[in-house]
Each structure stands twice: as C-alpha cells, then as structure tokens.
PDB file of N, CA and C in Angstrom:
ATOM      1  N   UNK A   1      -2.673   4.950   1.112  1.00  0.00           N
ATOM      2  CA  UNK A   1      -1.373   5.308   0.575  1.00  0.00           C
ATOM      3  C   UNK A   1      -1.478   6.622  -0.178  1.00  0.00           C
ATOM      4  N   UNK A   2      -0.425   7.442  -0.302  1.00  0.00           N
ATOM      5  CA  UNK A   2      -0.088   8.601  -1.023  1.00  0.00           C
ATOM      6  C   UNK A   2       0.739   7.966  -2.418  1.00  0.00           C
ATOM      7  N   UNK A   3      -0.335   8.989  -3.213  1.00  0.00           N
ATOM      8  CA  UNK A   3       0.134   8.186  -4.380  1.00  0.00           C
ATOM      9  C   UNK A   3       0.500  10.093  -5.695  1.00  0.00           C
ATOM     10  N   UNK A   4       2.190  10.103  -5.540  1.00  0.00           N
ATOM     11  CA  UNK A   4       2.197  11.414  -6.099  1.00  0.00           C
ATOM     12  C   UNK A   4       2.603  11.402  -7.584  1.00  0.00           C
ATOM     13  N   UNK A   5       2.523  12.605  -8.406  1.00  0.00           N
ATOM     14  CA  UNK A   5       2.829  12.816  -9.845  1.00  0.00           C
ATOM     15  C   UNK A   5       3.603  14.187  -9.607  1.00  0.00           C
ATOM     16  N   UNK A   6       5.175  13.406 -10.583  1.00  0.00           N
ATOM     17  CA  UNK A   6       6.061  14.326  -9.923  1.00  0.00           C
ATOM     18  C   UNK A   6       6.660  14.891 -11.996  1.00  0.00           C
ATOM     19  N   UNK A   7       6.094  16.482 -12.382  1.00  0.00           N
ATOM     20  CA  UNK A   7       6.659  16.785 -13.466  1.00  0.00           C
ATOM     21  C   UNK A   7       6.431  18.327 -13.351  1.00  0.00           C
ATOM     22  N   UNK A   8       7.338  18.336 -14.596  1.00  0.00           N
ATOM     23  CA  UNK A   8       6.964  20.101 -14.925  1.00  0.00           C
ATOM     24  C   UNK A   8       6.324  20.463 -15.710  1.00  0.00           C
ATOM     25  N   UNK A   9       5.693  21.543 -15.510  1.00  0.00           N
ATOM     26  CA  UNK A   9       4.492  22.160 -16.877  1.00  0.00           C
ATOM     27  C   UNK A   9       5.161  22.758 -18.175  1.00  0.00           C
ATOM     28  N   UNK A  10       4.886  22.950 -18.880  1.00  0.00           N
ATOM     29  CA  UNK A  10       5.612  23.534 -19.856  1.00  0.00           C
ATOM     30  C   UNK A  10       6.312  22.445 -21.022  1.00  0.00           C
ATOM     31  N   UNK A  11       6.721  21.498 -21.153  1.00  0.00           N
ATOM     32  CA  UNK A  11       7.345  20.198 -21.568  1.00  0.00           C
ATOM     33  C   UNK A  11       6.555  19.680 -22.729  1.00  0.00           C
ATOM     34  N   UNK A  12       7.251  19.013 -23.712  1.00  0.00           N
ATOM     35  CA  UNK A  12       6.334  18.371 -23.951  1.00  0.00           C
ATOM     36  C   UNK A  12       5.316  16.954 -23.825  1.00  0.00           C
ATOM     37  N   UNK A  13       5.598  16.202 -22.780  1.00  0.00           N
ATOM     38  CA  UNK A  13       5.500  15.767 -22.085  1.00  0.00           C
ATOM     39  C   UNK A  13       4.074  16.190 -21.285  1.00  0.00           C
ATOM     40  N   UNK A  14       3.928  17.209 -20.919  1.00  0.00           N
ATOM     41  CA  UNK A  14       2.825  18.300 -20.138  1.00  0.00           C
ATOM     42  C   UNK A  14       1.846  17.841 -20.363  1.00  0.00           C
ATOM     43  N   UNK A  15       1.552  17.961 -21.542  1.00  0.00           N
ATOM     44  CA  UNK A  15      -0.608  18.152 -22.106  1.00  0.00           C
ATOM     45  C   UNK A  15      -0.695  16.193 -21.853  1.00  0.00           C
ATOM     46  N   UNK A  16       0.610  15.292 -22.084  1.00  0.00           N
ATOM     47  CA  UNK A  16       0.154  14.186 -21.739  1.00  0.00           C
ATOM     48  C   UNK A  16      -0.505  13.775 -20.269  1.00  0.00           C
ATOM     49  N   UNK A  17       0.467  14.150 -19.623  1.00  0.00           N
ATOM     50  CA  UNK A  17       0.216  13.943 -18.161  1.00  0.00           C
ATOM     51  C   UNK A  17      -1.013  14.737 -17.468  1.00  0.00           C
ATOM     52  N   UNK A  18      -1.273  16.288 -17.674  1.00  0.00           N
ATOM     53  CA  UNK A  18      -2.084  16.933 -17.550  1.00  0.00           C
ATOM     54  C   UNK A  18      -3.595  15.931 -17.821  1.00  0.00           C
ATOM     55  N   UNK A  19      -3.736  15.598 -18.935  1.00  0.00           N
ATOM     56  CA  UNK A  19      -4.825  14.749 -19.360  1.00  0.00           C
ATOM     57  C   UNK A  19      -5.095  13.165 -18.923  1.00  0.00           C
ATOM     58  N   UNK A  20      -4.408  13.094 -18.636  1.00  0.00           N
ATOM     59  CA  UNK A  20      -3.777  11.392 -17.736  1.00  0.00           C
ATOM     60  C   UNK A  20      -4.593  11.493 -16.320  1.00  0.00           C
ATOM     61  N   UNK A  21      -3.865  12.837 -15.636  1.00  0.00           N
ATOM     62  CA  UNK A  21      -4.677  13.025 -14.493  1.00  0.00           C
ATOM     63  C   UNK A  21      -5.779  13.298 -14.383  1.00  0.00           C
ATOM     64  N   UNK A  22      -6.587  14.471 -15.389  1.00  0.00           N
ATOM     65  CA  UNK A  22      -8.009  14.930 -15.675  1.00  0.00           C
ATOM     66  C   UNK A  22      -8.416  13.553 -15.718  1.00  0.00           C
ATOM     67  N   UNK A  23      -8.415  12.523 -16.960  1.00  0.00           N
ATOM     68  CA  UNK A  23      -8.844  10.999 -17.028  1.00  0.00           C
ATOM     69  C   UNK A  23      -8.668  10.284 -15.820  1.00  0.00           C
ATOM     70  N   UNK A  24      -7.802  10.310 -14.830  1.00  0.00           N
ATOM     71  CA  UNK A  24      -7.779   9.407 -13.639  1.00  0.00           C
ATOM     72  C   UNK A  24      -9.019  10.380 -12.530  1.00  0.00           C
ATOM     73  N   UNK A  25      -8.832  10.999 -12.527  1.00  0.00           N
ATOM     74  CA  UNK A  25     -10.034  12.019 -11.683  1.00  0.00           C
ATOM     75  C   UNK A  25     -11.659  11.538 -11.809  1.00  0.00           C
ATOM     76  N   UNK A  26     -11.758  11.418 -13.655  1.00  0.00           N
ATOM     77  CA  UNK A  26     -12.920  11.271 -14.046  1.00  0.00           C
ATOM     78  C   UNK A  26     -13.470   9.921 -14.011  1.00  0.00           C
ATOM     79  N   UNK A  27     -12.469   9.128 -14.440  1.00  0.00           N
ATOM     80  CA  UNK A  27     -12.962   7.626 -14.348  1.00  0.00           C
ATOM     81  C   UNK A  27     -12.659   7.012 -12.720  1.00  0.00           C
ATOM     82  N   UNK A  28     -12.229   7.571 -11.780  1.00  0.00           N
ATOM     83  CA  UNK A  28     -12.099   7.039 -10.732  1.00  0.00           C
ATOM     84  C   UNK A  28     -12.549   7.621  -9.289  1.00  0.00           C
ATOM     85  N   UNK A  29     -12.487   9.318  -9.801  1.00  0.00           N
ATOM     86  CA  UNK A  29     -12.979   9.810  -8.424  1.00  0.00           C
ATOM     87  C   UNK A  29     -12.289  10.274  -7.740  1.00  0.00           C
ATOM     88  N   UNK A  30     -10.741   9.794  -8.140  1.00  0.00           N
ATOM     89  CA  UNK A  30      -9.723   9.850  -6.793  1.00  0.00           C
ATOM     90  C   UNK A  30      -8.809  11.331  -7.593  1.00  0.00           C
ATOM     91  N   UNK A  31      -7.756  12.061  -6.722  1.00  0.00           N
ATOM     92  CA  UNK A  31      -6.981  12.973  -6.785  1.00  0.00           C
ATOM     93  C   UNK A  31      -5.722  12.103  -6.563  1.00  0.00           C
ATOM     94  N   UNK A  32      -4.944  12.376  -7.349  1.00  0.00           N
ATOM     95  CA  UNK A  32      -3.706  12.209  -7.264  1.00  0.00           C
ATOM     96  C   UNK A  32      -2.290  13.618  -7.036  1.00  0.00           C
ATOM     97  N   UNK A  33      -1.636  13.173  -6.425  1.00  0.00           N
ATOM     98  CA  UNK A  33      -1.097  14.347  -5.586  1.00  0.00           C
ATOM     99  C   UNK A  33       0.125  15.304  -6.850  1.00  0.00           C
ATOM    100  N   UNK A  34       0.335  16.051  -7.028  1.00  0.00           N
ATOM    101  CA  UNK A  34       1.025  16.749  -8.482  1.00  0.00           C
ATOM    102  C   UNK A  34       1.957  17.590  -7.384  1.00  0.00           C
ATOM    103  N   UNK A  35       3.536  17.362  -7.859  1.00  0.00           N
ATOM    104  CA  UNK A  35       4.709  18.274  -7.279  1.00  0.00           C
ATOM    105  C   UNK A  35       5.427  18.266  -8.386  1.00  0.00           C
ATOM    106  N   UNK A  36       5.569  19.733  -8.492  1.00  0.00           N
ATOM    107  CA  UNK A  36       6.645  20.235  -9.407  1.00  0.00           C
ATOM    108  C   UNK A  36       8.209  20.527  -8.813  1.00  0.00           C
ATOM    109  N   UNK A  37       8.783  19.621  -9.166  1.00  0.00           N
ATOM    110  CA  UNK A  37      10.150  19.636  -9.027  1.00  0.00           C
ATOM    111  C   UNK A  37      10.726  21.025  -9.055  1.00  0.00           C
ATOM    112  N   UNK A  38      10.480  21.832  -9.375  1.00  0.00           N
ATOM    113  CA  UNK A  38      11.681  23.527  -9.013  1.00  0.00           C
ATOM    114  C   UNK A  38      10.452  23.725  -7.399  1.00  0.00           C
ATOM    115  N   UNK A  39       9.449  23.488  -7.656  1.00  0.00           N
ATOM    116  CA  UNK A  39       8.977  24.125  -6.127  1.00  0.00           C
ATOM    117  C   UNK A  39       9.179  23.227  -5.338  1.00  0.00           C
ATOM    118  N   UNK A  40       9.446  22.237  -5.218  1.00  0.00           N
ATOM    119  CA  UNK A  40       9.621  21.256  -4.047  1.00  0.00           C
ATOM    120  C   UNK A  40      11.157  20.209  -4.781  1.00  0.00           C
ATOM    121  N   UNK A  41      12.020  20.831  -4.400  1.00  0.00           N
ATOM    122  CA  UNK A  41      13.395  19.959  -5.286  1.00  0.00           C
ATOM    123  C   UNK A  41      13.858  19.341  -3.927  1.00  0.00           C
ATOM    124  N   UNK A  42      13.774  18.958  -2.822  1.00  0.00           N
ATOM    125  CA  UNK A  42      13.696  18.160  -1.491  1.00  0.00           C
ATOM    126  C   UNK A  42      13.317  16.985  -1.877  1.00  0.00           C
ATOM    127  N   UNK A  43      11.625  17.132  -2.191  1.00  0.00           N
ATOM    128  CA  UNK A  43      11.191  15.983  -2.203  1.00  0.00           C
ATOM    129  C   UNK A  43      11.677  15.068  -3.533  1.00  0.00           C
ATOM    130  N   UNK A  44      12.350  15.898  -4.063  1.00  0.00           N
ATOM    131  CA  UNK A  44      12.836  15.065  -5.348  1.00  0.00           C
ATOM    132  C   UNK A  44      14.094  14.559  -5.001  1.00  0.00           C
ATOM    133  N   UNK A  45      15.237  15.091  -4.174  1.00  0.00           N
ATOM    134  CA  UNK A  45      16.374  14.724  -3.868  1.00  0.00           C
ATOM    135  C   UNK A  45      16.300  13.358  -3.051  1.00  0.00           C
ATOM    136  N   UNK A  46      15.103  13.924  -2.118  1.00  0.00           N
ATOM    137  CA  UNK A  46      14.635  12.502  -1.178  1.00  0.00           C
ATOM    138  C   UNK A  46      14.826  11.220  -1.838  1.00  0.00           C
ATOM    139  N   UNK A  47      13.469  11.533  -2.765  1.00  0.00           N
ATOM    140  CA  UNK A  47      13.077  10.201  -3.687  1.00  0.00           C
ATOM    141  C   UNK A  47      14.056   9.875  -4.749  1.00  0.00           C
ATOM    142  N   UNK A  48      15.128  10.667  -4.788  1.00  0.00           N
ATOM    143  CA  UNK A  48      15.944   9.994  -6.166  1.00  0.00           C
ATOM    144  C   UNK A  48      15.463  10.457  -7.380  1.00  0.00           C
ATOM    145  N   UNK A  49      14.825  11.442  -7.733  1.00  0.00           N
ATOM    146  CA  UNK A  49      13.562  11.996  -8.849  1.00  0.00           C
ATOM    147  C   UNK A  49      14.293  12.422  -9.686  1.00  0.00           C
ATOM    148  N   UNK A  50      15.008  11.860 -10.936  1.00  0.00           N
ATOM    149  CA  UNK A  50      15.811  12.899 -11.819  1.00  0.00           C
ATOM    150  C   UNK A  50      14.958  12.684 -13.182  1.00  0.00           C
ATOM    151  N   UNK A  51      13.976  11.621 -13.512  1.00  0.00           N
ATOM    152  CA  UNK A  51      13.401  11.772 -14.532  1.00  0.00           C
ATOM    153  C   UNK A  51      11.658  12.080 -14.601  1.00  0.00           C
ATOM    154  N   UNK A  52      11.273  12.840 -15.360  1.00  0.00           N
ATOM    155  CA  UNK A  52       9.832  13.575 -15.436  1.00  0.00           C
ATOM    156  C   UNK A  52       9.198  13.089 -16.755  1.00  0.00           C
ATOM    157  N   UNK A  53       7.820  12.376 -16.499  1.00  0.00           N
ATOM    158  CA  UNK A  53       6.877  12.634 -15.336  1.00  0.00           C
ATOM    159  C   UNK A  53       7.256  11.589 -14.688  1.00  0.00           C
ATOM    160  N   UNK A  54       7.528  11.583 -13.204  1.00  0.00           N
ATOM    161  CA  UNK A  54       7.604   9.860 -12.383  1.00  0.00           C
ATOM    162  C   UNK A  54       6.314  10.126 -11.110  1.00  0.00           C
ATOM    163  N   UNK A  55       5.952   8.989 -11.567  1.00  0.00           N
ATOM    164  CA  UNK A  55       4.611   8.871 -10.669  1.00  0.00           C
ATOM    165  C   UNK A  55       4.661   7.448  -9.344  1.00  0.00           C
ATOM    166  N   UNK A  56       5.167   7.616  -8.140  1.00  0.00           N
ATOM    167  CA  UNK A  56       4.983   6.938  -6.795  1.00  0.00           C
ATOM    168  C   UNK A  56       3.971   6.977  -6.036  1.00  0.00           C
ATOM    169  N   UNK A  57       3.709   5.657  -5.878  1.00  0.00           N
ATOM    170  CA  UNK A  57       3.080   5.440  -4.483  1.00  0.00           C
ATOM    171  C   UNK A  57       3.774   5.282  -3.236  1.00  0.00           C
ATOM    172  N   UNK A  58       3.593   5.866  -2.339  1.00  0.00           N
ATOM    173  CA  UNK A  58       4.256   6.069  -1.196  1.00  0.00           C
ATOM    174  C   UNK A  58       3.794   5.144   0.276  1.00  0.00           C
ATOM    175  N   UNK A  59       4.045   4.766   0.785  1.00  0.00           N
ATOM    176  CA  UNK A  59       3.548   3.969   1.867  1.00  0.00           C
ATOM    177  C   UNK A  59       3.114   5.164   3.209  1.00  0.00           C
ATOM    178  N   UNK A  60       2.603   4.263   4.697  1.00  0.00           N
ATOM    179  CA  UNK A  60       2.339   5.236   5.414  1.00  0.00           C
ATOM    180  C   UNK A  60       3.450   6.579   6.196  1.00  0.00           C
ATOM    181  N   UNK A  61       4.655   5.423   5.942  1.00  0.00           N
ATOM    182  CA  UNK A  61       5.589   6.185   6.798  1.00  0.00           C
ATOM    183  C   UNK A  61       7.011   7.086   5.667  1.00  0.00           C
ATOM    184  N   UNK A  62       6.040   7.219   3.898  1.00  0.00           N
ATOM    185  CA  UNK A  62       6.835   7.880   3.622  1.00  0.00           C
ATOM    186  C   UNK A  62       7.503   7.419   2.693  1.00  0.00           C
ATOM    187  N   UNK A  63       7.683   5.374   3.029  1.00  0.00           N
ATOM    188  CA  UNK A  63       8.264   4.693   1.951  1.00  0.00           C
ATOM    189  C   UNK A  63       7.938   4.558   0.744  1.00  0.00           C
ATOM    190  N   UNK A  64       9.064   4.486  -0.572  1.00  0.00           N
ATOM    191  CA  UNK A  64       8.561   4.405  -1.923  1.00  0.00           C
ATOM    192  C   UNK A  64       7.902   3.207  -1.898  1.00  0.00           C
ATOM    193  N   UNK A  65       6.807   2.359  -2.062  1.00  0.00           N
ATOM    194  CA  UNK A  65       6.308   1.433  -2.604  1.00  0.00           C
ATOM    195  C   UNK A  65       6.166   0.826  -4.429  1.00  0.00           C
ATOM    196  N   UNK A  66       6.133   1.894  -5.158  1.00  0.00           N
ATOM    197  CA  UNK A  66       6.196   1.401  -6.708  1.00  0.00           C
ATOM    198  C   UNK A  66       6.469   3.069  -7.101  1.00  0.00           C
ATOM    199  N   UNK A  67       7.525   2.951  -8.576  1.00  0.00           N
ATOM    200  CA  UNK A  67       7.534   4.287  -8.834  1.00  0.00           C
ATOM    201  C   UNK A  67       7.653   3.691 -10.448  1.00  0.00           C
ATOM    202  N   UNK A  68       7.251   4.895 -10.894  1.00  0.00           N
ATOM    203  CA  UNK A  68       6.677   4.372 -12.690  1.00  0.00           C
ATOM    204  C   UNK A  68       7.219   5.876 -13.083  1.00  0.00           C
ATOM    205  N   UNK A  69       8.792   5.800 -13.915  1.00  0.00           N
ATOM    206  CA  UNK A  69       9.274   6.852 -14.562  1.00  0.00           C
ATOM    207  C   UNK A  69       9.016   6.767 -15.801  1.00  0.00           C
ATOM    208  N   UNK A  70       8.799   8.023 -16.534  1.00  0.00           N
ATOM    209  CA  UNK A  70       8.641   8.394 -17.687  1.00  0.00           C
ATOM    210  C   UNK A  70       7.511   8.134 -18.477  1.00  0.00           C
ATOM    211  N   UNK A  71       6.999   8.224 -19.664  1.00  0.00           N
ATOM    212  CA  UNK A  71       6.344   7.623 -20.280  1.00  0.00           C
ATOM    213  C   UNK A  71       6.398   6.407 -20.543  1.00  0.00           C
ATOM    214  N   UNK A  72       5.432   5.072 -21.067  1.00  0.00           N
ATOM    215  CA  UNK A  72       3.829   5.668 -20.968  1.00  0.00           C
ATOM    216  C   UNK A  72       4.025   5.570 -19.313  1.00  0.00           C
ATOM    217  N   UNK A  73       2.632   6.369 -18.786  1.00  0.00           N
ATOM    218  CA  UNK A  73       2.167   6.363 -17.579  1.00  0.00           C
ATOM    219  C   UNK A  73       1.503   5.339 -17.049  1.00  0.00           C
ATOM    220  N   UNK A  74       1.297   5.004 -15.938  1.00  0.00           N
ATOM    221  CA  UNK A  74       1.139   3.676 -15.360  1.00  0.00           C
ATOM    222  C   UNK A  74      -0.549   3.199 -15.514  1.00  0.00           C
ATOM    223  N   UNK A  75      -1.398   2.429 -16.078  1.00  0.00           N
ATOM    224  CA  UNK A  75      -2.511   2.406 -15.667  1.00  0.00           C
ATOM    225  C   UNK A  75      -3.008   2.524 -14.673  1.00  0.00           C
ATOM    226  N   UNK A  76      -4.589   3.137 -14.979  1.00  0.00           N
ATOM    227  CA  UNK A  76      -5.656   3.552 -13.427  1.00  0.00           C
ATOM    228  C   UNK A  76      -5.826   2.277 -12.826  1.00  0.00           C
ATOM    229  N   UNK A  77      -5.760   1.331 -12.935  1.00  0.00           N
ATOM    230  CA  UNK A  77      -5.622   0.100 -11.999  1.00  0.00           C
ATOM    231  C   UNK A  77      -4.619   0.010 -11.576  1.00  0.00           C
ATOM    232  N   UNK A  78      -3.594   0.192 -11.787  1.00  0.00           N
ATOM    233  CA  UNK A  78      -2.292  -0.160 -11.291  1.00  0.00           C
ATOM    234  C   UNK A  78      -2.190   1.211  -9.948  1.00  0.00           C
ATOM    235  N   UNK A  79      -2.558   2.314 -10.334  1.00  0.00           N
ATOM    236  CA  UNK A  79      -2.592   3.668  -9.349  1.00  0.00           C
ATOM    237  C   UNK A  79      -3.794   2.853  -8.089  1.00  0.00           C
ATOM    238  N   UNK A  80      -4.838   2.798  -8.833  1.00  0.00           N
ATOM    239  CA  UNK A  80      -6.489   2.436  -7.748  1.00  0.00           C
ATOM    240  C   UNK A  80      -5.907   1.332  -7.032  1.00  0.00           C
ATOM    241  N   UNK A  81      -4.987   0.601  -7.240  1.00  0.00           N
ATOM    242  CA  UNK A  81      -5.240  -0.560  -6.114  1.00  0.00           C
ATOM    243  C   UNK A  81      -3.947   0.211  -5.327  1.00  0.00           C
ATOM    244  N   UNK A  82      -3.118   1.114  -5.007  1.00  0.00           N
ATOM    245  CA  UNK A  82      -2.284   1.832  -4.183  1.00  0.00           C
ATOM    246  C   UNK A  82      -3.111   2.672  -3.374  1.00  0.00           C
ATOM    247  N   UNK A  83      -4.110   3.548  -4.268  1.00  0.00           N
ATOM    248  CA  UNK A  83      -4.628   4.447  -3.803  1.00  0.00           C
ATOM    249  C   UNK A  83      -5.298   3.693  -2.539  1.00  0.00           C
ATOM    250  N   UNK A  84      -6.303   2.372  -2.886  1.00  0.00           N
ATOM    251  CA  UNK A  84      -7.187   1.860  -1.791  1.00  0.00           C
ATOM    252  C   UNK A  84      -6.589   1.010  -1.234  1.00  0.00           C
ATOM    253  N   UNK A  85      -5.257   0.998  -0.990  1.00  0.00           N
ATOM    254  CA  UNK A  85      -4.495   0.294  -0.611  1.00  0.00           C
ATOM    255  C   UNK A  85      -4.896   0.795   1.348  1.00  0.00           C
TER     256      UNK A  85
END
C-alpha cells in the first residue's frame, strides 16, 4: 500500500510533522510519501484534502483505505501495518 503525508512547510504545524517523519524513517526503515498541497492541489481535490497535515493510506487501485487528519499524527504501528500491508 501507498501510504502518503499530505501538508505544507512553513506552518506551524511543520517542525511537528517534519520530525514525525524523520522518527518514522528511523525507527522503521520505511519512507513515507510527502505532497504539498499548492504543488499537487489534484491530488487533494481527489482525496477531499482540506485539512493539513492529513496522512492516508491508499490501497492498490488508488482507494482511500484510512486517513488520519490533523494533529496528533497517527502512530508508527498504525502507518507499519498499511505500509506491509
């Protein structure tokens, strides 16, 4: 599964998520996919995306499977079992 992190830099909000992901990288290994809404505002219209940071797992063909808006951010178990899904 595709599992994306959808926010903008600059926010304050930012240095949380920024560090959320560095920590999911480190304790797990895995990359999680980062789209900024002004460069890709499609994929946000797609998904319904009006609040930041929202973090989805996506299925094979695209479908939302779980989406976790706003703060706090979702635990690395809750991401790892999508990811090895």
């Amino acid at each position: 599964m595709r599992v994306v992190c959808v926010y903008k830099e600059g926010y304050d909000y930012s240095r949380t998520v920024s560090d959320w992901l560095e920590d999911f990288h480190r304790r797990t290994g895995g990359e999680i996919e980062v789209i900024d809404p002004n460069e890709d505002p499609a994929f946000c219209e797609a998904y319904d995306v009006t609040q930041y940071p929202t973090v989805m797992a996506l299925g094979p063909n695209g479908e939302s499977v779980s989406t976790w808006r706003g703060l706090p951010l979702p635990l690395f178990d809750e991401i790892s079992y999508y990811k090895n899904a």
